[in-house]
C-alpha atoms as a PDB file:
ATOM      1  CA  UNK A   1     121.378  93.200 127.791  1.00  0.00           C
ATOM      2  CA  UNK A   2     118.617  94.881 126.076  1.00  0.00           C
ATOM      3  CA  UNK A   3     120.314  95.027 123.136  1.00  0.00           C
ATOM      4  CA  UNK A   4     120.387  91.656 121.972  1.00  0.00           C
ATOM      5  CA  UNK A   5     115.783  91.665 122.467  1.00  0.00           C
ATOM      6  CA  UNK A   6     115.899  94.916 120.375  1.00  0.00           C
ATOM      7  CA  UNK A   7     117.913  93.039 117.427  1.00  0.00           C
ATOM      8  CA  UNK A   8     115.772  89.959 117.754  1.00  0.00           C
ATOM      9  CA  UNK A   9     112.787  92.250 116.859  1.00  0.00           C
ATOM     10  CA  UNK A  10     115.350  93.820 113.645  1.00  0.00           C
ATOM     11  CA  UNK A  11     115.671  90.077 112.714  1.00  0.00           C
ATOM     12  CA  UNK A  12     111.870  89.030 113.593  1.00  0.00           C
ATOM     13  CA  UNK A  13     110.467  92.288 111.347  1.00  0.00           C
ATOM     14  CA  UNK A  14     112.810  91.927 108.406  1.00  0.00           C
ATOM     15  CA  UNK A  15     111.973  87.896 108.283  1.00  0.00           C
ATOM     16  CA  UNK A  16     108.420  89.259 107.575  1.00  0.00           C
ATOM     17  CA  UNK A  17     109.562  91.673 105.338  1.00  0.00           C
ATOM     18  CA  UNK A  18     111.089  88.970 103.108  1.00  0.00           C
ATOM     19  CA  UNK A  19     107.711  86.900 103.346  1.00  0.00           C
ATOM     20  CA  UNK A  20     106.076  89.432 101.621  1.00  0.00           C
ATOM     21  CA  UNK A  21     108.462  90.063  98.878  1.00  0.00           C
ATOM     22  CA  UNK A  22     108.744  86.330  98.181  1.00  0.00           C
ATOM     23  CA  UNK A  23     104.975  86.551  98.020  1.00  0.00           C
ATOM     24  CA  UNK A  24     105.205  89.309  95.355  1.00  0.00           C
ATOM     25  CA  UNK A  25     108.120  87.236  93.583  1.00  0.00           C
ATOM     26  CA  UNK A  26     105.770  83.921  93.560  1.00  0.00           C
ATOM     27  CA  UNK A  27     102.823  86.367  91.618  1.00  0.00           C
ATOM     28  CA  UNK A  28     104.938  88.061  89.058  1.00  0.00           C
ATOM     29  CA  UNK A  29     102.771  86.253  86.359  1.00  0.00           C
ATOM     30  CA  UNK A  30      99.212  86.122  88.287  1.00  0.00           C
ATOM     31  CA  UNK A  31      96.896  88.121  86.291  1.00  0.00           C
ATOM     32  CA  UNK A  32      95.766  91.022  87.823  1.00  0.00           C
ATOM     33  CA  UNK A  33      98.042  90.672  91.152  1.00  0.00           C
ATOM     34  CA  UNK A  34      98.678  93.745  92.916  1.00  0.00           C
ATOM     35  CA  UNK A  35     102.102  93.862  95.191  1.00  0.00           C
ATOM     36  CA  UNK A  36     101.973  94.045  98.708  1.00  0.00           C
ATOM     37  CA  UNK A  37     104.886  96.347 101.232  1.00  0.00           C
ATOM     38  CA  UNK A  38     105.345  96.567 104.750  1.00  0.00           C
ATOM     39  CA  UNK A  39     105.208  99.044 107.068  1.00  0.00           C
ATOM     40  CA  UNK A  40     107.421  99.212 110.001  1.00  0.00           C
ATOM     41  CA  UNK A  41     106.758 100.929 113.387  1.00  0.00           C
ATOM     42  CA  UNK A  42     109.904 101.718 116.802  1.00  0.00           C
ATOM     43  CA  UNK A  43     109.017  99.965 120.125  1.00  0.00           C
ATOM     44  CA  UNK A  44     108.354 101.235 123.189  1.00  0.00           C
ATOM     45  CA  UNK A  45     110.971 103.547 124.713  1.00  0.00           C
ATOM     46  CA  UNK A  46     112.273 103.589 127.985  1.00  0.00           C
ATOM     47  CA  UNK A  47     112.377 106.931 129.027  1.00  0.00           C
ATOM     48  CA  UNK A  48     116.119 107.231 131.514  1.00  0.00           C
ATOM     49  CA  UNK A  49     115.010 110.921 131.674  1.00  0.00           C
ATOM     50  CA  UNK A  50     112.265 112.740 130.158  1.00  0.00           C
ATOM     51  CA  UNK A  51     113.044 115.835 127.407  1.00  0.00           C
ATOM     52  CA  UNK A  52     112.127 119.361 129.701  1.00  0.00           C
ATOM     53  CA  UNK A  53     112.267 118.216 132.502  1.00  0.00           C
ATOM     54  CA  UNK A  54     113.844 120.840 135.037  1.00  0.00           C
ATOM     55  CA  UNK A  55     116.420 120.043 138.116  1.00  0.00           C
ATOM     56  CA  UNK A  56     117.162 121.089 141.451  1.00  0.00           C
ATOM     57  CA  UNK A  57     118.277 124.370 140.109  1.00  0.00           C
ATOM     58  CA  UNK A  58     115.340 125.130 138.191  1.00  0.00           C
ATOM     59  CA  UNK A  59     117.342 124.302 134.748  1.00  0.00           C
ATOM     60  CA  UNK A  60     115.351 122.711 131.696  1.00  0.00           C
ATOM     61  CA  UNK A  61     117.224 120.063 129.709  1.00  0.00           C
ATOM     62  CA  UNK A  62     117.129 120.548 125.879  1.00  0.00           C
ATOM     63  CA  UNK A  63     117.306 116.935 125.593  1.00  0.00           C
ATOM     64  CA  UNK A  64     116.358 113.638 126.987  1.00  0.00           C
ATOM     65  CA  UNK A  65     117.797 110.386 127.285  1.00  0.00           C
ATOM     66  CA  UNK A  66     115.265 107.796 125.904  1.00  0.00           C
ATOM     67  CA  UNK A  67     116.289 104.019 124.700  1.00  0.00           C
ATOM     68  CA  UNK A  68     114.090 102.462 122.255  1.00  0.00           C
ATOM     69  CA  UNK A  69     112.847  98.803 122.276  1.00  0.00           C
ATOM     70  CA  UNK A  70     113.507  97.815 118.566  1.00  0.00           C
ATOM     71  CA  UNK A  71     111.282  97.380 115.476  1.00  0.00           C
ATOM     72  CA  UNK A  72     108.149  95.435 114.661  1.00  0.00           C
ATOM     73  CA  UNK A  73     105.630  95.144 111.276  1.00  0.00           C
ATOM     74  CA  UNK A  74     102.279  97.303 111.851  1.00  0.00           C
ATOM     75  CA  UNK A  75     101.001  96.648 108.275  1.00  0.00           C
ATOM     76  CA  UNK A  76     100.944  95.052 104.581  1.00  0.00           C
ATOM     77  CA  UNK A  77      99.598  97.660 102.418  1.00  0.00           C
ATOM     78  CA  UNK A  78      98.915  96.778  98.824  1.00  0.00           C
ATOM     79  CA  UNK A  79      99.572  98.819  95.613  1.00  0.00           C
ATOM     80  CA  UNK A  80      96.383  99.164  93.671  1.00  0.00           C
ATOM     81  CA  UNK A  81      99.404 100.490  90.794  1.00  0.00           C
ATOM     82  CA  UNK A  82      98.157  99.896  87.268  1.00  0.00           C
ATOM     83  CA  UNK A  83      99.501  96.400  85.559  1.00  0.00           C
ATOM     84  CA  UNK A  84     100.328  96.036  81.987  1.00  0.00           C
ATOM     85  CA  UNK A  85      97.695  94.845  79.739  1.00  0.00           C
ATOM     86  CA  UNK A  86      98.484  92.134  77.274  1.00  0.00           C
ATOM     87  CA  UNK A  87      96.669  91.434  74.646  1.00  0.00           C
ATOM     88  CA  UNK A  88      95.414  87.363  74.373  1.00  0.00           C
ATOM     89  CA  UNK A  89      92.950  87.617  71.980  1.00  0.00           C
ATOM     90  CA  UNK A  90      90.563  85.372  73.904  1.00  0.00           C
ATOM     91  CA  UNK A  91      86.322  86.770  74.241  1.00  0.00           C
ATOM     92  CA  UNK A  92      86.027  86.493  77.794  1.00  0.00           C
ATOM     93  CA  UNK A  93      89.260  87.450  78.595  1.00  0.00           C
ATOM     94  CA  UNK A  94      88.635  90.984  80.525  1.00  0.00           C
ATOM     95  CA  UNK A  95      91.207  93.627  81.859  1.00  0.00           C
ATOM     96  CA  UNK A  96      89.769  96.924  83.528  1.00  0.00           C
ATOM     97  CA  UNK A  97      92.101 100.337  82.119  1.00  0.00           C
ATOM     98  CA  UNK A  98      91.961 102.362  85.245  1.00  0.00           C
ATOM     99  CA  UNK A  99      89.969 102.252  88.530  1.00  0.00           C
ATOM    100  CA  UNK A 100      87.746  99.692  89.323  1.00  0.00           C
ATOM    101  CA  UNK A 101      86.977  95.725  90.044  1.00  0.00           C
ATOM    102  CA  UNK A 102      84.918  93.093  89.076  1.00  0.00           C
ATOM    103  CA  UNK A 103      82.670  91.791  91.299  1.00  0.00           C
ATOM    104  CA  UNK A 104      82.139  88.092  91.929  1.00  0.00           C
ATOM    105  CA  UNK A 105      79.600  85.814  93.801  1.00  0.00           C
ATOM    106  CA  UNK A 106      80.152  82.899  95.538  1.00  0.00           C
ATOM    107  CA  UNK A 107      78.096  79.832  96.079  1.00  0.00           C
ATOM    108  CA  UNK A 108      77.835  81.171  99.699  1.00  0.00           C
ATOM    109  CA  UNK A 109      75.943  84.013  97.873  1.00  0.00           C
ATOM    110  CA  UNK A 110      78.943  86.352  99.376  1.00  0.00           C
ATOM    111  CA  UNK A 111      80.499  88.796  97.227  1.00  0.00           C
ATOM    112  CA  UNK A 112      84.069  89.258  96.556  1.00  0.00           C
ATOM    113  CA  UNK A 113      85.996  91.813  94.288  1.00  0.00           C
ATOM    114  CA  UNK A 114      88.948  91.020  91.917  1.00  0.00           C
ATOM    115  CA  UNK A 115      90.748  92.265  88.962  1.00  0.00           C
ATOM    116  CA  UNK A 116      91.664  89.498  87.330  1.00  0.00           C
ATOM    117  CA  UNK A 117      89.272  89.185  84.410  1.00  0.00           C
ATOM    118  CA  UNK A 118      90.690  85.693  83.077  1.00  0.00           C
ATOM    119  CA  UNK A 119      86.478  84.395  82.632  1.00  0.00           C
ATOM    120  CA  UNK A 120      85.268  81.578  81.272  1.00  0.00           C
ATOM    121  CA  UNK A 121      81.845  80.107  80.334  1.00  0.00           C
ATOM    122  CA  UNK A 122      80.487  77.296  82.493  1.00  0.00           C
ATOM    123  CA  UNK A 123      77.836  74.735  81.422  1.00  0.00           C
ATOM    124  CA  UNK A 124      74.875  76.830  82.328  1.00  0.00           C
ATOM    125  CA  UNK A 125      75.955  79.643  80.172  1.00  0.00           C
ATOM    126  CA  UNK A 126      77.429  81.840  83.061  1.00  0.00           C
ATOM    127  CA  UNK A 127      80.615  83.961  82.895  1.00  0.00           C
ATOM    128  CA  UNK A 128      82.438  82.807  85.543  1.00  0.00           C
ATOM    129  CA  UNK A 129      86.370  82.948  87.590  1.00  0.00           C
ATOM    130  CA  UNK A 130      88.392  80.328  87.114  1.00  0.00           C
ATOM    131  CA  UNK A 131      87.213  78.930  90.092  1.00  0.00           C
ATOM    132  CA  UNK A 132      83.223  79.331  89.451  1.00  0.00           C
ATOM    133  CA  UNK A 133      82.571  82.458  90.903  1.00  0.00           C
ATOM    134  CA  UNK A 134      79.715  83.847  88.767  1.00  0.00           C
ATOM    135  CA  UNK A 135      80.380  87.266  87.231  1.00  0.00           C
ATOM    136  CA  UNK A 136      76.476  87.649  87.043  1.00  0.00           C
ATOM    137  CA  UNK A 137      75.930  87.381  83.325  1.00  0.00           C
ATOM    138  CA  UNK A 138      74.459  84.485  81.848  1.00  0.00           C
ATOM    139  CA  UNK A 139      72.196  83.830  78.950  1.00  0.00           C
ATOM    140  CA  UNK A 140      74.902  81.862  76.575  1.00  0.00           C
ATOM    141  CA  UNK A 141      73.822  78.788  74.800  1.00  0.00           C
ATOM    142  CA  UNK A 142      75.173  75.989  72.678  1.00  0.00           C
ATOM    143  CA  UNK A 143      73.812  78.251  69.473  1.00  0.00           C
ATOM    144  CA  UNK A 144      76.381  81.193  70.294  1.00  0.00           C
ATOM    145  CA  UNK A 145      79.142  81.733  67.973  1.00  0.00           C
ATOM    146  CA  UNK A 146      80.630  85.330  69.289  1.00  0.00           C
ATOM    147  CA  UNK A 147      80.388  87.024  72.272  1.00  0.00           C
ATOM    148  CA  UNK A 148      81.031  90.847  72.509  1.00  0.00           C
ATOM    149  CA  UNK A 149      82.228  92.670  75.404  1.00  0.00           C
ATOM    150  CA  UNK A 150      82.196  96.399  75.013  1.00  0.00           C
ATOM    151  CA  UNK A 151      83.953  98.972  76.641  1.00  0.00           C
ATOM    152  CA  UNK A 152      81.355 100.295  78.765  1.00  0.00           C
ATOM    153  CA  UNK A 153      80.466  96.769  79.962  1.00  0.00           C
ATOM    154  CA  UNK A 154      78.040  95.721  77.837  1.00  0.00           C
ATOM    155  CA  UNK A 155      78.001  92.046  76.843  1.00  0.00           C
ATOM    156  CA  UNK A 156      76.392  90.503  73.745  1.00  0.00           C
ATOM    157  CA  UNK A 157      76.082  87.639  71.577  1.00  0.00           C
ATOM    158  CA  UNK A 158      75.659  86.550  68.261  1.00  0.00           C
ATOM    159  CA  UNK A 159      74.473  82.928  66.631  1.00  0.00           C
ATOM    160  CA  UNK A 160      76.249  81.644  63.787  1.00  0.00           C
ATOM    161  CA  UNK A 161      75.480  82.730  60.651  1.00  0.00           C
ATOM    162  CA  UNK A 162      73.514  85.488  62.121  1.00  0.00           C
ATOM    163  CA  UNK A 163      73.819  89.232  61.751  1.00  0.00           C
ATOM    164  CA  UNK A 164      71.491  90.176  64.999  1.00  0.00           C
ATOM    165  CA  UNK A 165      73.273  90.804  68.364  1.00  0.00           C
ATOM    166  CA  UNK A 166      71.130  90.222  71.578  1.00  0.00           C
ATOM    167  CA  UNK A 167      72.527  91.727  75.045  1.00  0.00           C
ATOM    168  CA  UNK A 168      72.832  89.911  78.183  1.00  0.00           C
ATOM    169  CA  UNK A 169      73.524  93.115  80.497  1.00  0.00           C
ATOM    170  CA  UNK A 170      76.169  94.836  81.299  1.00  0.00           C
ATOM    171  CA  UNK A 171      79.076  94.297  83.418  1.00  0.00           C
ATOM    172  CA  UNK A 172      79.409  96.691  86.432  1.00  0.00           C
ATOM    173  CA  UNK A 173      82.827  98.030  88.150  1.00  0.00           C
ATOM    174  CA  UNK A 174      83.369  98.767  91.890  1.00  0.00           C
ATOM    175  CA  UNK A 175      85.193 101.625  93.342  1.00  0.00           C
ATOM    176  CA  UNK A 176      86.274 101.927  97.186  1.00  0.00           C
ATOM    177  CA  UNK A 177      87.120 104.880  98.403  1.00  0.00           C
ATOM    178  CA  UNK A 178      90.625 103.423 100.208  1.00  0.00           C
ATOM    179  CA  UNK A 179      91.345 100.050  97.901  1.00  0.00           C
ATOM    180  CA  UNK A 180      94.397  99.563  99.760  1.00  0.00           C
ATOM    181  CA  UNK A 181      92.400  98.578 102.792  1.00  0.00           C
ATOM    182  CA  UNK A 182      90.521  95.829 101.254  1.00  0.00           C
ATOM    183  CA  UNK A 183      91.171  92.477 102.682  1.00  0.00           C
ATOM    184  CA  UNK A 184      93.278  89.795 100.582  1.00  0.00           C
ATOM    185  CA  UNK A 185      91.180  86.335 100.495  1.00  0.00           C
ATOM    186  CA  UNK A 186      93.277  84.578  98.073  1.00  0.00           C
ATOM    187  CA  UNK A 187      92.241  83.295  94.600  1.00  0.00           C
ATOM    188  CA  UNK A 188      92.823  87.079  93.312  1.00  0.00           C
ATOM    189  CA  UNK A 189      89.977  87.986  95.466  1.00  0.00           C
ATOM    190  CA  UNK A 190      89.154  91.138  97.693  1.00  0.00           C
ATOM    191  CA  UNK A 191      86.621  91.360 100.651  1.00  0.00           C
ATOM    192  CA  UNK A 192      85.200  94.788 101.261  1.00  0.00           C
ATOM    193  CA  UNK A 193      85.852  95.673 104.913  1.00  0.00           C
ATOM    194  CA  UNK A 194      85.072  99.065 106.927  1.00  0.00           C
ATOM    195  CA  UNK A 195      88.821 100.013 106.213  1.00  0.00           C
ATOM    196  CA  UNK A 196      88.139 100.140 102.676  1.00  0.00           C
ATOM    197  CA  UNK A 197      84.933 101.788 102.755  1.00  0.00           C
ATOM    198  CA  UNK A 198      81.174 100.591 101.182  1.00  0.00           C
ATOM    199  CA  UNK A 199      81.524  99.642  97.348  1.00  0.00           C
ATOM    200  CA  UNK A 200      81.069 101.976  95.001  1.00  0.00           C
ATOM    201  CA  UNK A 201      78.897 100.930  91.299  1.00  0.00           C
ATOM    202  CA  UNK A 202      80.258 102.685  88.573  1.00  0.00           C
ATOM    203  CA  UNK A 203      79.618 102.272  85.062  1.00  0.00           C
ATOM    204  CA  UNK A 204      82.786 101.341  82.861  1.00  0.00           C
ATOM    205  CA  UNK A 205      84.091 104.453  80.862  1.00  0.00           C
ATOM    206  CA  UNK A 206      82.018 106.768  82.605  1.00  0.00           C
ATOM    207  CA  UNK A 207      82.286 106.888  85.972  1.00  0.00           C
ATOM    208  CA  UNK A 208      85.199 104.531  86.683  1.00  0.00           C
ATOM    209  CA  UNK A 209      88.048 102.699  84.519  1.00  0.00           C
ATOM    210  CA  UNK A 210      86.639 100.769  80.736  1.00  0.00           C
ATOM    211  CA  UNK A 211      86.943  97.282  80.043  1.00  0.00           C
ATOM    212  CA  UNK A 212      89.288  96.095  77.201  1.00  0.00           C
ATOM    213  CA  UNK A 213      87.712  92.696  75.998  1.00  0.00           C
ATOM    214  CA  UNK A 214      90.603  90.235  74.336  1.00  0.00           C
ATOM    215  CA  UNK A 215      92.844  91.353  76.658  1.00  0.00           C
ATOM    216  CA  UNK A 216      94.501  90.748  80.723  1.00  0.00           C
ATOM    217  CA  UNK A 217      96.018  92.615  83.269  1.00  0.00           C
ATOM    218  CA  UNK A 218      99.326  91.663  84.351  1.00  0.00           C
ATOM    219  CA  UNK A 219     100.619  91.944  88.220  1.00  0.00           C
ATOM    220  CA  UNK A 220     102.109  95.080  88.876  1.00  0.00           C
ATOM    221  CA  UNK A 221     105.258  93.606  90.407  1.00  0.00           C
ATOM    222  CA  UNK A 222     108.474  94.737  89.363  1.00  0.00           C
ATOM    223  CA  UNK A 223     111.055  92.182  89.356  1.00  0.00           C
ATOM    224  CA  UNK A 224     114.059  94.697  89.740  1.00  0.00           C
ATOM    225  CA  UNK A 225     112.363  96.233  92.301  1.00  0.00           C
ATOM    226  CA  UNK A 226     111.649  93.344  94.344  1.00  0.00           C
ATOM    227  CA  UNK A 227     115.379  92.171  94.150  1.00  0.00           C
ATOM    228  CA  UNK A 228     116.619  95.004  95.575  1.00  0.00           C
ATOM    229  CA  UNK A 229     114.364  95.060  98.063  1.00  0.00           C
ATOM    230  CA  UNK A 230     115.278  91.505  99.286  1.00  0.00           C
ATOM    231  CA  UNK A 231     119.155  92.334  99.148  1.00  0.00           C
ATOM    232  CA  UNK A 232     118.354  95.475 101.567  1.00  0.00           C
ATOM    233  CA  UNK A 233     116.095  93.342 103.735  1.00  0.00           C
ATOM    234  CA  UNK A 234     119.197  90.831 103.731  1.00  0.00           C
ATOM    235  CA  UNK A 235     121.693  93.055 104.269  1.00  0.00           C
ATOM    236  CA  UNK A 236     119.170  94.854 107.504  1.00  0.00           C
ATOM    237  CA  UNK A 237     118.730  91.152 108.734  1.00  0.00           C
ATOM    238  CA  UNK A 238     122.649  90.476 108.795  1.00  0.00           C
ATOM    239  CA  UNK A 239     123.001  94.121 110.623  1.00  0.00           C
ATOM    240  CA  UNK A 240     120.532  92.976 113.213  1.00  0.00           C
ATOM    241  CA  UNK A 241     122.558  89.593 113.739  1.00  0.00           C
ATOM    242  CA  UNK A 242     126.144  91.350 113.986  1.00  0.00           C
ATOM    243  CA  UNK A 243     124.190  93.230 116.925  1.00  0.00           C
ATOM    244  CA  UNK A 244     123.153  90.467 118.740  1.00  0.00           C
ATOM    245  CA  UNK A 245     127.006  89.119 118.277  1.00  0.00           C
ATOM    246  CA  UNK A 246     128.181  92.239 119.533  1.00  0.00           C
ATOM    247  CA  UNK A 247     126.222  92.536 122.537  1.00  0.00           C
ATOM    248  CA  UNK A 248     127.237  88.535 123.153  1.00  0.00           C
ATOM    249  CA  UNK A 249     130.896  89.606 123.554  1.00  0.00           C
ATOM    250  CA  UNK A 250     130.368  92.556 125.197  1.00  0.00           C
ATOM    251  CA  UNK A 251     128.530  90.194 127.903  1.00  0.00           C
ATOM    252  CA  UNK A 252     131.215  87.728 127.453  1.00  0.00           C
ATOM    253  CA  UNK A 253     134.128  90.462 128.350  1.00  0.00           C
ATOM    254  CA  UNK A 254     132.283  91.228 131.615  1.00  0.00           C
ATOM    255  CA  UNK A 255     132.147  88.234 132.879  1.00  0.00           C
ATOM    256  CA  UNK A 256     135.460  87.523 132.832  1.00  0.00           C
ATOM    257  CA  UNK A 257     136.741  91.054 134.800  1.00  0.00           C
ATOM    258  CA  UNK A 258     135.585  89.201 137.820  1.00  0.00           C
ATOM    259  CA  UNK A 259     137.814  86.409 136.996  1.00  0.00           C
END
């Protein structure tokens, strides 16, 4: 019976569907986490008899007969949605207002993007991820005392007891022209992929979003939201499963005419 495949794939696409909401769920507090959704695609159809076709006596039916195959997940597209951003009060804590990323190197010398702009300092004197991945600013010593972040980028720092700022550069942002293709490597981190286009250098507050120095940007993931999502993906899963039981006794009742 063909119905009981075409649930399985109901069942099959909705456990995905849950996968990705209790990956949005898990994130709620990750800075800078955007949420991901899934898009669903029908099956193949089998086509009992084709819409126009004409018959013996030259008549054209306004409708065909056509059975579908069931459901499957095509995509995870992420919302690039605007977080909230909470003040923290920390220097090197970063959050971009508007469009843009930072951009991070590896020790591979690879590039990644991210908007999570929870930095620190490492022993060299670099601003660096959490994990090590060097913003491309350096230049801070044991001597520092403050270090400035303005909202066009720009970073300087100041020596106690002195009144003289000296700049270390300024911090870029990167645009894509389709963010929601970028590829999720984990650790907060983007890869730029044809799907997302070539990144884009901006300047902060000019050409792209500014950066707000003392402060973070919160996932975008909306609790309520996500709940309700998982109760309808619940409540589709269950559907899918009273199929399948359906088309069980249906095959059940015909084997016993015979009997």
């Amino acid at each position: 019976m063909r119905a009981l495949m075409t649930a399985a794939t109901g069942m099959k696409a909705q456990e995905m569907n849950l996968d990705v909401i209790a990956h949005n769920l898990a994130n709620v507090n990750t800075a800078g986490f955007k949420k991901s959704e899934v898009s669903f695609e029908d099956l193949l159809y089998v086509n009992l008899r084709t819409p126009g076709v004409s018959d013996a006596s030259g008549n054209q039916s306004a409708a065909g007969l056509q059975i579908g195959s069931g459901a499957a997940a095509v995509s995870t597209t992420a919302h690039h949605t605007q977080g909230t951003l909470e003040m923290t009060g920390r220097d090197l804590d970063l959050a971009i207002d508007g469009e843009g990323f930072f951009q991070v190197t590896l020790p591979s010398g690879e590039t990644r993007y991210t908007r999570n702009g929870a930095f620190k300092l490492n022993s060299a004197g670099t601003i660096v991820t959490a994990e090590g991945y060097s913003l491309g600013i350096t230049g801070v010593t044991s001597a520092t005392d403050k270090i400035e972040v303005g909202r066009d980028g720009s970073v300087s720092v100041r020596a106690a007891g002195s009144t003289t700022s000296t700049s270390l550069g300024q911090i870029p942002l990167f645009r894509f022209a389709n963010p929601a293709g970028l590829e999720s490597a984990g650790g907060n981190l983007f890869k730029e992929n044809s799907a997302a286009g070539p990144a884009q250098s901006v300047t902060p507050g000019v050409d792209g979003g500014s950066i707000k120095s003392k402060y973070l940007e919160r996932s975008n993931v909306d609790v309520v939201s996500e709940l309700i999502k998982m109760i309808m993906a619940q409540r589709a899963y269950e559907v899918n499963s009273r199929a399948i039981k359906a088309g069980d006794q249906m095959m059940s009742i015909s084997s016993r005419l015979g009997s």
